[in-house]
Protein backbone atom coordinates (compact mmCIF):
# COMPACT_ATOMS: atom_id res chain seq x y z
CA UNK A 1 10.76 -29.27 -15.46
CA UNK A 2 7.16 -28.10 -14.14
CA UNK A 3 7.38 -24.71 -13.73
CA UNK A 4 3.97 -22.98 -12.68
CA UNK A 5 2.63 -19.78 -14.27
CA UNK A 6 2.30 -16.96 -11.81
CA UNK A 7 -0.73 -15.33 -12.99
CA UNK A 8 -0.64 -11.40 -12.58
CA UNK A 9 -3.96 -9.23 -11.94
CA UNK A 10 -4.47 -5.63 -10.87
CA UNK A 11 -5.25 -5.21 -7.03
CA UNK A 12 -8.23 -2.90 -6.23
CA UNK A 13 -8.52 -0.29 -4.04
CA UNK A 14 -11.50 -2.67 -1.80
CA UNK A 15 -8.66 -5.32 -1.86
CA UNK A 16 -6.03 -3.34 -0.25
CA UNK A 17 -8.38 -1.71 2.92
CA UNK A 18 -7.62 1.39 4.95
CA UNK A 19 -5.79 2.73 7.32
CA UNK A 20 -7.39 3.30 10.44
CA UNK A 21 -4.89 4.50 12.55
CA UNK A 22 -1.38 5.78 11.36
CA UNK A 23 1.75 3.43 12.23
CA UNK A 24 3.48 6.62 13.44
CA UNK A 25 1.55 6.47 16.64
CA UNK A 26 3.39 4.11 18.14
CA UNK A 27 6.57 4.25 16.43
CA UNK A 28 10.05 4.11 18.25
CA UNK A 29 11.24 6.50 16.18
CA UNK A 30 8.17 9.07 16.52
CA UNK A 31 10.44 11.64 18.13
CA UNK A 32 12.42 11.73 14.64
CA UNK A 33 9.33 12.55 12.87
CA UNK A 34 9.46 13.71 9.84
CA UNK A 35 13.10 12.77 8.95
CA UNK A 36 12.39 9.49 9.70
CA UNK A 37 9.57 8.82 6.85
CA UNK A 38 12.73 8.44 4.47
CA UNK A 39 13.71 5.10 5.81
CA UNK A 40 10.80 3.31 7.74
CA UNK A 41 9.75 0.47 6.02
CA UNK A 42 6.33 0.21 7.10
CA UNK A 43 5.58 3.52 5.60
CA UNK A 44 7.08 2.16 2.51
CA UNK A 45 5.41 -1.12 2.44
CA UNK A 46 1.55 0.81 2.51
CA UNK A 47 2.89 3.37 0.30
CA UNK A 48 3.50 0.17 -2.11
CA UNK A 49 0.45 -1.43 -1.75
CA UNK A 50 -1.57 1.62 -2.35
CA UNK A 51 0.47 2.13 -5.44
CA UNK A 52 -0.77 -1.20 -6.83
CA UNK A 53 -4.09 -0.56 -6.21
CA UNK A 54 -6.30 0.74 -9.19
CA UNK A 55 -9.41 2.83 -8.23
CA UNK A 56 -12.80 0.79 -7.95
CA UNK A 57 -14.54 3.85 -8.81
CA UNK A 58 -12.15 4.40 -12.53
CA UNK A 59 -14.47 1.83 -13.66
CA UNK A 60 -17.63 3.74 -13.42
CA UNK A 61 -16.04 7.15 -15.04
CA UNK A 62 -15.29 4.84 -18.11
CA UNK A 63 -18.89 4.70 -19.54
């Protein structure tokens, strides 16, 4: 059985980008605002990604 090795790094903060314009905006459910943060998954998707993301700049406090 050939099984490959998924190889696991930490994601940077110039990996993940920025937002540039909140996904609210245009949201169906922008009347609902704030309950709705709760539940939207886009919200939770970014909110994911940025949590992955390690600081480029926690490199240069080190030395």
């Amino acid at each position: 059985m050939n099984m490959e090795k998924t190889i696991n790094r930490d994601v940077f903060d110039f990996e993940i980008g920025y937002l540039i314009k909140s996904p609210c905006l245009n949201c169906e459910n922008k009347s609902r605002l704030p309950k709705c943060h709760a539940d939207c998954q886009i919200l939770d998707m970014i909110q994911t990604r940025l949590a992955r993301g390690i600081s480029s700049q926690a490199s240069a406090l080190r030395s």
